[in-house]
Protein backbone atom coordinates (compact mmCIF):
# COMPACT_ATOMS: atom_id res chain seq x y z
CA UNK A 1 46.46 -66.83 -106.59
CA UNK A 2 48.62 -65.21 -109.31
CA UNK A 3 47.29 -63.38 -112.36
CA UNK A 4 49.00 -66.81 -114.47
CA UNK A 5 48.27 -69.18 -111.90
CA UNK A 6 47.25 -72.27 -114.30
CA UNK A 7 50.07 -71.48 -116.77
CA UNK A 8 52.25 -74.16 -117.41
CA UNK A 9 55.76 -73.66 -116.93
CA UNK A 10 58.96 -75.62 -116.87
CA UNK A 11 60.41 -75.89 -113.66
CA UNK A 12 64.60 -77.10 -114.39
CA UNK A 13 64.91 -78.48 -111.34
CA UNK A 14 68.79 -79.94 -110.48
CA UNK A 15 70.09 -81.47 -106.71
CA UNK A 16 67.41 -84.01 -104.79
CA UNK A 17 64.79 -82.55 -107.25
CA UNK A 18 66.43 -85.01 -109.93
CA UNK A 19 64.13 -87.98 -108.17
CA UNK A 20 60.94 -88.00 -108.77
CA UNK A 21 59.93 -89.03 -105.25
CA UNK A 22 61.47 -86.20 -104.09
CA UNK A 23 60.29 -83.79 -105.91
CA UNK A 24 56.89 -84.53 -105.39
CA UNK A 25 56.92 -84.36 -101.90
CA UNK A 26 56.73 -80.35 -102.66
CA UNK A 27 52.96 -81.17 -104.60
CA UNK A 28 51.59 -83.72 -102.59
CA UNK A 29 53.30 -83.46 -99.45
CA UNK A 30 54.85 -85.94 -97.12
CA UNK A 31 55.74 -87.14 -93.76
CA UNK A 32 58.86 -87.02 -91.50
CA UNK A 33 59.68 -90.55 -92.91
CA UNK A 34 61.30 -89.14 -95.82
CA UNK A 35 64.97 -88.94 -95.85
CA UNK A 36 63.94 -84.96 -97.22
CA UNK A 37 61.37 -84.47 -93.88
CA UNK A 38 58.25 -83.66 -94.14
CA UNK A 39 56.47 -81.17 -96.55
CA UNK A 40 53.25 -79.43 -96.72
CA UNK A 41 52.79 -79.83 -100.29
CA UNK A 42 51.10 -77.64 -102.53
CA UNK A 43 47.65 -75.75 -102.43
CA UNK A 44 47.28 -77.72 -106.01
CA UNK A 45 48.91 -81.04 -105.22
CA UNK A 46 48.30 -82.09 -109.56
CA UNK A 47 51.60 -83.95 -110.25
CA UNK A 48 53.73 -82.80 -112.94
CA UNK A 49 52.43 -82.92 -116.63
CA UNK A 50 55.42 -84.07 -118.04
CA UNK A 51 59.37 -83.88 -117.51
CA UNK A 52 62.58 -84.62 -119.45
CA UNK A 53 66.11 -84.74 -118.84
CA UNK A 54 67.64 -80.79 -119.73
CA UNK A 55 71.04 -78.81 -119.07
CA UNK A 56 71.01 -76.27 -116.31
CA UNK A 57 72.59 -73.78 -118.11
CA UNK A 58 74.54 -72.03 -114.80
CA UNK A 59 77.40 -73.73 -112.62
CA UNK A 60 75.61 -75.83 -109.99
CA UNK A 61 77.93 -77.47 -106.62
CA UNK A 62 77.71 -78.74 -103.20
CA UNK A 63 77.75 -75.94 -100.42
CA UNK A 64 76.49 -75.34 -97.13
CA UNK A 65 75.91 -77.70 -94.45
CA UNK A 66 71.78 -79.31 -94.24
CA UNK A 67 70.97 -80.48 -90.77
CA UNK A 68 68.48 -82.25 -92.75
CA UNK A 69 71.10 -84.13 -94.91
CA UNK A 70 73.91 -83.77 -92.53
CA UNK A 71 76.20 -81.81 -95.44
CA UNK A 72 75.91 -79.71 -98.67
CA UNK A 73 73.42 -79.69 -101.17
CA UNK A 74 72.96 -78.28 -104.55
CA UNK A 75 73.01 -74.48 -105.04
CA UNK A 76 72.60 -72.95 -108.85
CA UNK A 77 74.52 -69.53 -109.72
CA UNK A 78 73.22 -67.07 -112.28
CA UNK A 79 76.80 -66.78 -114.32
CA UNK A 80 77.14 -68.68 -117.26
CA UNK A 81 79.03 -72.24 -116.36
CA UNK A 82 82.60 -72.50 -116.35
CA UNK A 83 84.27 -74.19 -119.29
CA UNK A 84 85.77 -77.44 -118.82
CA UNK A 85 83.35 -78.88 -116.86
CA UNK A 86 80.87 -81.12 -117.60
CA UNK A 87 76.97 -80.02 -118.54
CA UNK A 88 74.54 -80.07 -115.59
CA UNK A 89 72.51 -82.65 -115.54
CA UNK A 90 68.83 -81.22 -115.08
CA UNK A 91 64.87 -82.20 -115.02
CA UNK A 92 62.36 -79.90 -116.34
CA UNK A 93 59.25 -80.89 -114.19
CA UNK A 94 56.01 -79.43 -116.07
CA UNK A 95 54.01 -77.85 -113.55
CA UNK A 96 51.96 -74.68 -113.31
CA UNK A 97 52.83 -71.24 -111.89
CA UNK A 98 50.68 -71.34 -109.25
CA UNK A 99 53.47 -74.33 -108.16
CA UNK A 100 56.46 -72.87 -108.56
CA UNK A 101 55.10 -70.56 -105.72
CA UNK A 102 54.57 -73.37 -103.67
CA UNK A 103 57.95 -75.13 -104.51
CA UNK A 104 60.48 -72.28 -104.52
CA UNK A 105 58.77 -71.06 -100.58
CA UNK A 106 59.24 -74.81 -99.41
CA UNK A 107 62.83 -74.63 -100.87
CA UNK A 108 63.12 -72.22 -98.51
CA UNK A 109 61.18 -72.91 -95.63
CA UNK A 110 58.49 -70.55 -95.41
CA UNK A 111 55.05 -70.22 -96.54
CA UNK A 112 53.86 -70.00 -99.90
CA UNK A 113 52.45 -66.26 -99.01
CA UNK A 114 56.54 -65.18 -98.48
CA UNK A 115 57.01 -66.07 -102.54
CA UNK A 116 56.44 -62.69 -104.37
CA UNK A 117 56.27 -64.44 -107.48
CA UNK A 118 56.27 -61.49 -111.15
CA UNK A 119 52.36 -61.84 -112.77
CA UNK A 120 54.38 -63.64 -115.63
CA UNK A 121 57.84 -66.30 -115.77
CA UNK A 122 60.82 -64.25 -116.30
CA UNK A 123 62.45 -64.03 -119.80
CA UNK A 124 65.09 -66.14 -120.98
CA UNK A 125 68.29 -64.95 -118.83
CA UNK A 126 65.91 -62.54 -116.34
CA UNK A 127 66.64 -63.24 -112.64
CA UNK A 128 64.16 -61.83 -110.38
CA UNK A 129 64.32 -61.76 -106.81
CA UNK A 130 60.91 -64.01 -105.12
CA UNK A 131 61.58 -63.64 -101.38
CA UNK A 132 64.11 -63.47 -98.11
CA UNK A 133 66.26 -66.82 -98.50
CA UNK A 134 68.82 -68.73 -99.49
CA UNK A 135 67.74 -69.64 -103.05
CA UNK A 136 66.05 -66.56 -104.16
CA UNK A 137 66.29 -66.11 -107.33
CA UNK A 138 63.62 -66.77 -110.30
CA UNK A 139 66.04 -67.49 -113.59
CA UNK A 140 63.80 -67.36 -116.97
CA UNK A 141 65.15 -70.38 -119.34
CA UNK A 142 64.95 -70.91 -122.99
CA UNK A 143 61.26 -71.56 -123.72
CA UNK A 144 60.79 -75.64 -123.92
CA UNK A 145 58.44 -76.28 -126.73
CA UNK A 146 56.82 -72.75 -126.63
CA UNK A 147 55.88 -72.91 -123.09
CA UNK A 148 58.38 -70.54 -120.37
CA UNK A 149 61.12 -72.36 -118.16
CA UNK A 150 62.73 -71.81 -115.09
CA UNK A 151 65.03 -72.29 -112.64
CA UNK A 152 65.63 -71.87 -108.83
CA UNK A 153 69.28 -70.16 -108.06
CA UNK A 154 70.77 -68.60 -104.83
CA UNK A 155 72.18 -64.47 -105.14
CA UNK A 156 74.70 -65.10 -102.24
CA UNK A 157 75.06 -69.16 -102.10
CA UNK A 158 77.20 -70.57 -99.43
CA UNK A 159 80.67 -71.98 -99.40
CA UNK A 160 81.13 -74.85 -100.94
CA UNK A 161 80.72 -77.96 -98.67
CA UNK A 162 80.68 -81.98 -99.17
CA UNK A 163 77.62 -83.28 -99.66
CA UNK A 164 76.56 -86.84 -97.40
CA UNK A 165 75.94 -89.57 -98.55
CA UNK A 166 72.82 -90.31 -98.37
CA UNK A 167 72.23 -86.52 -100.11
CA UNK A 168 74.14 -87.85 -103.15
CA UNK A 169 72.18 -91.14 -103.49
CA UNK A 170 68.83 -89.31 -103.64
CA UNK A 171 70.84 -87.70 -106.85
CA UNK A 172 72.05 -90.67 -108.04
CA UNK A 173 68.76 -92.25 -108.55
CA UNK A 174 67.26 -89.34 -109.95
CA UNK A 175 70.29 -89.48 -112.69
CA UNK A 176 69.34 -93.41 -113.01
CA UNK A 177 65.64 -92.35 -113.67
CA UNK A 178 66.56 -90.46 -116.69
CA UNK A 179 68.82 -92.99 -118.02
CA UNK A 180 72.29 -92.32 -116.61
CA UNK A 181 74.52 -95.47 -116.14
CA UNK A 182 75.83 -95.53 -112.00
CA UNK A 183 79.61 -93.96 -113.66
CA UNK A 184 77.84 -91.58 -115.56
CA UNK A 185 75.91 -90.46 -112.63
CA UNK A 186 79.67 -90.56 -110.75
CA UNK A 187 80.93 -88.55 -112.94
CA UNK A 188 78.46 -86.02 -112.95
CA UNK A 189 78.79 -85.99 -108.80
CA UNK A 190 82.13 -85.71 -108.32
CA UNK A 191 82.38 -82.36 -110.67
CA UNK A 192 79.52 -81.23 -109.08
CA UNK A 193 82.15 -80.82 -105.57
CA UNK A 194 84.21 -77.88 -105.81
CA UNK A 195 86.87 -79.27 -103.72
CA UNK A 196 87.78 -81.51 -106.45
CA UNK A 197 87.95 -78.39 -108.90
CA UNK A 198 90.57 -76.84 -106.09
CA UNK A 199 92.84 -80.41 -105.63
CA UNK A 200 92.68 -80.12 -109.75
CA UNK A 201 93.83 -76.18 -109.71
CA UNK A 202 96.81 -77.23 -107.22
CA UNK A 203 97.68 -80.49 -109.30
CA UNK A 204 97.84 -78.28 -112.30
CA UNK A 205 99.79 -75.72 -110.50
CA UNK A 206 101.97 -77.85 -109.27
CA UNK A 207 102.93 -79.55 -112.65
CA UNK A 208 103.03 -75.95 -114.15
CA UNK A 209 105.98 -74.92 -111.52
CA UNK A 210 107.77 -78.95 -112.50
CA UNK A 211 110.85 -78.06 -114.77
């Protein structure tokens, strides 16, 4: 157990951790029934002590390919978000430290002892490297009302891929559970695929070569 194990912390959690089903699966653990598959859950499976809707302040998009999900999911960057695009919409799950061990090895596949995890969350703007996967990376957060935040983001993230459709539906309901109308959530899920941002470069472009 770490050295702050019961501290609470704010995990930001964006992607399929928007719904609250979801998320929980990494606490209490679930079956292969789940569109997500199964999950061990965590050694402490007490749900979250509170959660609000937040802005992930780094550029989040649709890359890779899931076999899970059959197509991308969500993968965070530790730059600062590129302007122009709309604010990432985030959920800061109130957990404990001891849990973000057990959430950021599941995002990854492996057991909770692969998570080298500092004694203490990162400061605000500190990434630090947990373990050997895709999303790596430990990113300290503005505090959120005193207490230390976090969030989960990837040192060499994939290419950008399309997400299925059953991937974005898990985020569409998590956007409905904090209040976002179905076109708000749309909105937010379209900018979230690159591809767009490329078809929007060329359009540009190609009006900026027009006479």
């Amino acid at each position: 157990m770490n050295e702050a194990g019961s501290t609470p912390v704010w995990y930001v959690a964006y992607g399929s951790n928007l719904l609250e089903d979801r998320f929980l699966a990494y606490l209490v653990g679930c079956d292969d029934d789940r569109p997500w598959g199964p999950h061990r859950g965590a050694t402490d499976p007490t749900s979250p002590s509170g959660d609000r809707r937040v802005v992930v302040p780094h550029p989040v998009f649709f890359g890779g390919h899931s076999r899970r999900w059959d197509g991308g999911c969500c993968f965070c960057t530790v730059e600062a978000p590129p302007k122009g695009r709309l604010p990432v919409v985030g959920r800061a799950w109130r957990i404990t430290w001891d849990q973000m061990a057990d959430v950021v090895a599941q995002e990854n596949g492996l057991p909770t002892a692969e998570a080298s995890l500092p004694d203490h969350p990162p400061g605000n703007s500190e990434a630090v490297r947990v373990l050997d996967g895709m999303i790596d990376l430990l990113v300290g957060m503005a505090p959120m009302d005193g207490e230390p935040a976090c969030t989960l983001a990837s040192s060499t993230p994939p290419p950008a891929g399309p997400p299925s459709t059953s991937y974005r539906a898990v985020l569409a309901a998590g956007m409905a559970e904090m209040g976002l109308s179905a076109d708000e959530a749309e909105r937010h899920l379209l900018d979230l695929d690159r591809r767009n941002r490329v078809r929007d470069r060329r359009v540009r472009s190609r009006w900026d070569r027009d006479p």
